[in-house]
Protein backbone atom coordinates (compact mmCIF):
# COMPACT_ATOMS: atom_id res chain seq x y z
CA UNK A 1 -39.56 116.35 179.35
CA UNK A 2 -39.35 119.91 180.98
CA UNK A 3 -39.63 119.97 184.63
CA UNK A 4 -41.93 123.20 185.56
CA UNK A 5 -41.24 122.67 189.41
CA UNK A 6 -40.51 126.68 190.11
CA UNK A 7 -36.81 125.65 191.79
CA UNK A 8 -35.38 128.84 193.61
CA UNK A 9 -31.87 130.02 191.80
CA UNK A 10 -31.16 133.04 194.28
CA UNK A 11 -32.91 135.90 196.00
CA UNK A 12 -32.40 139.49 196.31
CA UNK A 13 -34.15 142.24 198.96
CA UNK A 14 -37.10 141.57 196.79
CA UNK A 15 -36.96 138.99 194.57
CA UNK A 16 -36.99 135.30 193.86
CA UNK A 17 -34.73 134.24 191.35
CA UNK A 18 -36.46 131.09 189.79
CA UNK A 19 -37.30 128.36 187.06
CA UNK A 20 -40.46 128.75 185.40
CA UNK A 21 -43.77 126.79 186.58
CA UNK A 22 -46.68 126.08 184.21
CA UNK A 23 -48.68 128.73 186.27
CA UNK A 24 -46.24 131.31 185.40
CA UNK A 25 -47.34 130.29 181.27
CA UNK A 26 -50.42 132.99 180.85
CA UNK A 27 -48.55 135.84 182.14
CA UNK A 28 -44.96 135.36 180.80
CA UNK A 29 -47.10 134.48 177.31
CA UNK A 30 -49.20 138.19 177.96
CA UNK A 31 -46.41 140.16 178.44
CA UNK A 32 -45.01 138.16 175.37
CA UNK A 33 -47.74 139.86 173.46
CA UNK A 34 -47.58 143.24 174.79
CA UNK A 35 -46.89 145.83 171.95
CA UNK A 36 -45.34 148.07 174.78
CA UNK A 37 -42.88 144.69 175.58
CA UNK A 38 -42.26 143.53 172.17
CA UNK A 39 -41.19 146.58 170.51
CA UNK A 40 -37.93 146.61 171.84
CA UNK A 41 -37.61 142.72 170.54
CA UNK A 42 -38.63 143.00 167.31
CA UNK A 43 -42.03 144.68 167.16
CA UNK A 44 -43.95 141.52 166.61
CA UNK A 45 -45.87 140.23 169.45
CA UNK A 46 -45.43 136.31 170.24
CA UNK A 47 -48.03 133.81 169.77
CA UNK A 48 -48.89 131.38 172.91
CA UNK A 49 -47.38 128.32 171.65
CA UNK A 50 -44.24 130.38 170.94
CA UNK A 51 -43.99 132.15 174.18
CA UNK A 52 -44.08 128.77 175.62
CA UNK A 53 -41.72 127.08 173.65
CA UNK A 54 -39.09 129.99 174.97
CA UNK A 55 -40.03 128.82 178.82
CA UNK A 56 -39.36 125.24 177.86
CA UNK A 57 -36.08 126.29 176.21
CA UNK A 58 -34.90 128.11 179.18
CA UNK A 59 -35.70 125.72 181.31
CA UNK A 60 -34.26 122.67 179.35
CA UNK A 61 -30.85 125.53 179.16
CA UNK A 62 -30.61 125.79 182.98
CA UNK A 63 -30.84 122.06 183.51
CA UNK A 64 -28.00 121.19 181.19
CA UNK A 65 -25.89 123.98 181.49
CA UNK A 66 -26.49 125.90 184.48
CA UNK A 67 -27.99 129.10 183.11
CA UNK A 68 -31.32 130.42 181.89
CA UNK A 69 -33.91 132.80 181.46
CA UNK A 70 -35.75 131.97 183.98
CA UNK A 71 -38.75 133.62 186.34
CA UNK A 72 -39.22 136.73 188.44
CA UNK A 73 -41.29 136.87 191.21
CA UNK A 74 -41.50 139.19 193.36
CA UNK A 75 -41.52 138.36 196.82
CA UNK A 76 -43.88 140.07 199.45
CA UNK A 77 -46.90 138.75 196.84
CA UNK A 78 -45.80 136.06 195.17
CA UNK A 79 -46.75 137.88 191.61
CA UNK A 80 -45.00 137.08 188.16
CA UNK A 81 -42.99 139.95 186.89
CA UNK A 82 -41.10 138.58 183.89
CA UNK A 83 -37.57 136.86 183.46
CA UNK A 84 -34.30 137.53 183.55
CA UNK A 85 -31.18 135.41 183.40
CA UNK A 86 -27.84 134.50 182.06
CA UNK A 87 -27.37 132.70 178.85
CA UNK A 88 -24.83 132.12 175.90
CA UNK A 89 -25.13 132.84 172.54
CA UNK A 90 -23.83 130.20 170.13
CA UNK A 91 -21.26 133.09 168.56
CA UNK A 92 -19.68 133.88 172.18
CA UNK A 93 -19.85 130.47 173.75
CA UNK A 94 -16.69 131.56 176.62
CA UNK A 95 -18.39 134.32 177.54
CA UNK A 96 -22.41 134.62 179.67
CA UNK A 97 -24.95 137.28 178.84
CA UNK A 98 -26.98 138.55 180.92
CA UNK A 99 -31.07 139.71 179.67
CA UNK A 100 -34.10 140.21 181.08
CA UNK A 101 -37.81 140.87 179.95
CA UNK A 102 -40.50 142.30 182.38
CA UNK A 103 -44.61 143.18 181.88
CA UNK A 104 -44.90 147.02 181.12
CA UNK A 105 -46.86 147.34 184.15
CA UNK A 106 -43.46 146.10 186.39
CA UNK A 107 -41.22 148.73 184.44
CA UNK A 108 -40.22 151.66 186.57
CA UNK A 109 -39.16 150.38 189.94
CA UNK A 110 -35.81 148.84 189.50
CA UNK A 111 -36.87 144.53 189.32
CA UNK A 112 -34.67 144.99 186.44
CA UNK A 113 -31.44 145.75 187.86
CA UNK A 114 -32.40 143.93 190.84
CA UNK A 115 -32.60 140.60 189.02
CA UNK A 116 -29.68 141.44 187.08
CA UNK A 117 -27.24 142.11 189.78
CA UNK A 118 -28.75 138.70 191.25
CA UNK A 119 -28.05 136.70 188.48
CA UNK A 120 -24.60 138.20 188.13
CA UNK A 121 -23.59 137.61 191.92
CA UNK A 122 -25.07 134.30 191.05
CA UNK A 123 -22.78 133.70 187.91
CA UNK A 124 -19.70 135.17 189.74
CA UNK A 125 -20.28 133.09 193.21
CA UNK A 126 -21.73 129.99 192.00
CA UNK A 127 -20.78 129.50 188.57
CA UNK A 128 -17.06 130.77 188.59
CA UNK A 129 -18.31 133.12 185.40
CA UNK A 130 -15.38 135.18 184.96
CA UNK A 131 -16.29 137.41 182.35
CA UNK A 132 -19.84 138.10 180.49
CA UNK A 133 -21.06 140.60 178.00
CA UNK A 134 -24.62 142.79 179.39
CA UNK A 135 -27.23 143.05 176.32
C-alpha cells in the first residue's frame, strides 16, 4: 500500500522537497497531459490512471530505496509545481540520476535548478551518493 502522507525530504530558499499526497494527483496528472510538458518525454500525453501509477512508483522507490521522484511545492503558497528527484535506472544501478518534470506555467523561474541542486545536496549529505549521472 502507498503511503501519500506528503513527508518533507529537504528544502531550499523556496522550496519543499517532498513525497507525493493524493491532493497533489490532479495536477501532477494535468501537467502529465500537457502537450507543452510531454513533448520533451515522448510527445504522447499520459492518461490519469497512468500518471498515477508513476506517483505510486516513486513513492513505493523512495520508501525502499531512499530516492524518488517525488513533489515540488513551492513554499510561500503551498502550490504544486511538479517533481523532481533522484533515481536509478536498472542499466546504471552504482550510479543516481537526477530528473525533474514541472507544469509549463512553472517553467521560467529557476524551480528547476532549485530542486535539483536540493536533491543533489540531499544525495551528497544524506545519502553518501558519490557519483550520479544529470539527464
Amino acid at each position: 500500500m502507498v503511503g501519500w502522507a506528503g513527508t518533507v525530504v529537504a528544502t531550499t530558499p523556496r522550496l519543499t522537497l517532498r513525497t507525493f499526497r493524493e491532493d497533489d494527483l490532479p495536477s501532477y496528472a494535468a501537467l502529465n497531459a500537457d502537450p507543452a510538458v510531454v513533448r520533451y518525454l515522448g510527445g504522447t500525453p499520459l492518461r490519469r490512471d497512468y500518471s498515477d501509477d508513476i506517483a505510486a512508483w516513486a513513492q513505493q522507490s523512495f520508501e525502499q530505496q531512499g530516492v524518488g521522484l517525488l513533489a515540488v511545492e513551492r513554499r510561500s503558497d503551498g502550490s504544486f509545481l511538479g517533481m523532481c528527484g533522484l533515481h536509478r535506472h536498472s542499466s546504471h544501478r552504482d550510479e543516481v540520476e537526477i530528473a525533474w518534470r514541472f507544469a509549463s506555467e512553472h517553467w521560467g523561474h529557476g524551480y528547476a535548478t532549485e530542486a535539483a541542486t536540493g536533491w543533489m545536496d540531499h544525495g551528497f549529505d544524506n545519502l553518501g551518493a558519490t557519483r550520479g549521472r544529470t539527464a
